[in-house]
Protein backbone atom coordinates (compact mmCIF):
# COMPACT_ATOMS: atom_id res chain seq x y z
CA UNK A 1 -56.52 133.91 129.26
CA UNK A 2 -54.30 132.67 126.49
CA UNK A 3 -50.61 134.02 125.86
CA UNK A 4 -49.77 133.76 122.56
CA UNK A 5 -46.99 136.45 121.77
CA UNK A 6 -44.55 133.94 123.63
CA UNK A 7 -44.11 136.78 126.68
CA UNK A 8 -44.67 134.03 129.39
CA UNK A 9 -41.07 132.55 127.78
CA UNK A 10 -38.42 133.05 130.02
CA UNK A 11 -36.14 134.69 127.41
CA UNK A 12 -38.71 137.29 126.84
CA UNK A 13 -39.34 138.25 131.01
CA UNK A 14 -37.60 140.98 132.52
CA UNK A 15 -34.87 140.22 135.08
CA UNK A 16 -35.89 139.09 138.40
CA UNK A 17 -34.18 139.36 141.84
CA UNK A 18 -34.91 136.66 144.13
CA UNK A 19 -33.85 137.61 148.18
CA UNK A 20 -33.91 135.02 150.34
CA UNK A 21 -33.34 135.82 154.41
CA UNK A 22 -33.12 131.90 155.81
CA UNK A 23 -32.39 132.92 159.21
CA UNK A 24 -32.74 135.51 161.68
CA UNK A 25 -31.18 137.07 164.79
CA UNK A 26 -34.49 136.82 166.65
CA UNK A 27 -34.52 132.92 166.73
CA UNK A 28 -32.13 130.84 167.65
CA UNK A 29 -30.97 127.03 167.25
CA UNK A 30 -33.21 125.76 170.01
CA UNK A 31 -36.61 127.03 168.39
CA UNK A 32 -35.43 125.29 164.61
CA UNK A 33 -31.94 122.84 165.14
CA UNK A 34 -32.39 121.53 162.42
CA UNK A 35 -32.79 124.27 160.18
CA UNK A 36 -30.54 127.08 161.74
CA UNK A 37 -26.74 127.10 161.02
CA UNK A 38 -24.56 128.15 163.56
CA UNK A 39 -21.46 127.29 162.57
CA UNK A 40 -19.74 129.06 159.19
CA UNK A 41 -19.47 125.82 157.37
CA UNK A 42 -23.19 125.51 157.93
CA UNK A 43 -24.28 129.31 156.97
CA UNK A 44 -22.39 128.72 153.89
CA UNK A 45 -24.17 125.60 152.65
CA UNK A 46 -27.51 127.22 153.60
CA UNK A 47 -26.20 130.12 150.97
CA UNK A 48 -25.49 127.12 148.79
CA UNK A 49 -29.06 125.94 148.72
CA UNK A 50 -30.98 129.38 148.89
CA UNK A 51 -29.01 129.79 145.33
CA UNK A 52 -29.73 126.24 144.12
CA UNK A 53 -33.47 127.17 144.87
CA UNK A 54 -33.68 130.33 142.49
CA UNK A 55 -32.25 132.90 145.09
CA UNK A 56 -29.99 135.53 143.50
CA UNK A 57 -29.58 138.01 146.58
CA UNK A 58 -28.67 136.34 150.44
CA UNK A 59 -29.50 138.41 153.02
CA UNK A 60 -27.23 137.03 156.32
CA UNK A 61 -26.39 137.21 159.97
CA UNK A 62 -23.85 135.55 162.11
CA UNK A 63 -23.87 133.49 165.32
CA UNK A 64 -21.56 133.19 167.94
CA UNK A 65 -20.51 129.44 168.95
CA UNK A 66 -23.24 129.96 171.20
CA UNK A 67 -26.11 130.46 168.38
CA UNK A 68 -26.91 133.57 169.51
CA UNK A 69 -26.60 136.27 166.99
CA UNK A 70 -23.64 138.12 166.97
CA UNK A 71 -22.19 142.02 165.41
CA UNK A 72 -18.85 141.06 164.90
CA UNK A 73 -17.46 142.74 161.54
CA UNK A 74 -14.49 139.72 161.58
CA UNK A 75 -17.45 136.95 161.70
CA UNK A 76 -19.13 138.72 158.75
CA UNK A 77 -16.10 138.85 156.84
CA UNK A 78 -15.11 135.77 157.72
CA UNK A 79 -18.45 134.09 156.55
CA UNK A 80 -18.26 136.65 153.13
């Protein structure tokens, strides 16, 4: 299959969205430590890195100290 109109050129694709979800309530530090942020410093360079891989959309949750997840409208604002 060739392509020679040029429409596999970036400039001539429609927009994409890219969502990336790293992390779930449902698992918590002890099943991935190394790959599960807990603390806000932590969920923010995970953000950080989901862009710098293509994402344009992060969807997030929050922990508690604890790593469990957590509801708390302050911790999501805080972390926003």
């Amino acid at each position: 299959m060739n392509f020679l109109d040029g429409s596999l050129h970036p400039e001539n694709q429609d927009k994409l969205v890219i969502t990336c979800a790293p992390y779930g309530p449902e698992w918590v530090p002890a099943d991935f430590s190394e790959d599960i942020p807990v603390t806000m410093d932590e969920q923010g360079q995970k953000a950080v890195d989901c862009s710098n891989a293509g994402a344009t959309l992060l969807h997030v949750h929050v922990r508690e100290a604890d790593g469990k997840g957590s509801k708390r409208m302050s911790m999501f604002n805080e972390l926003l």
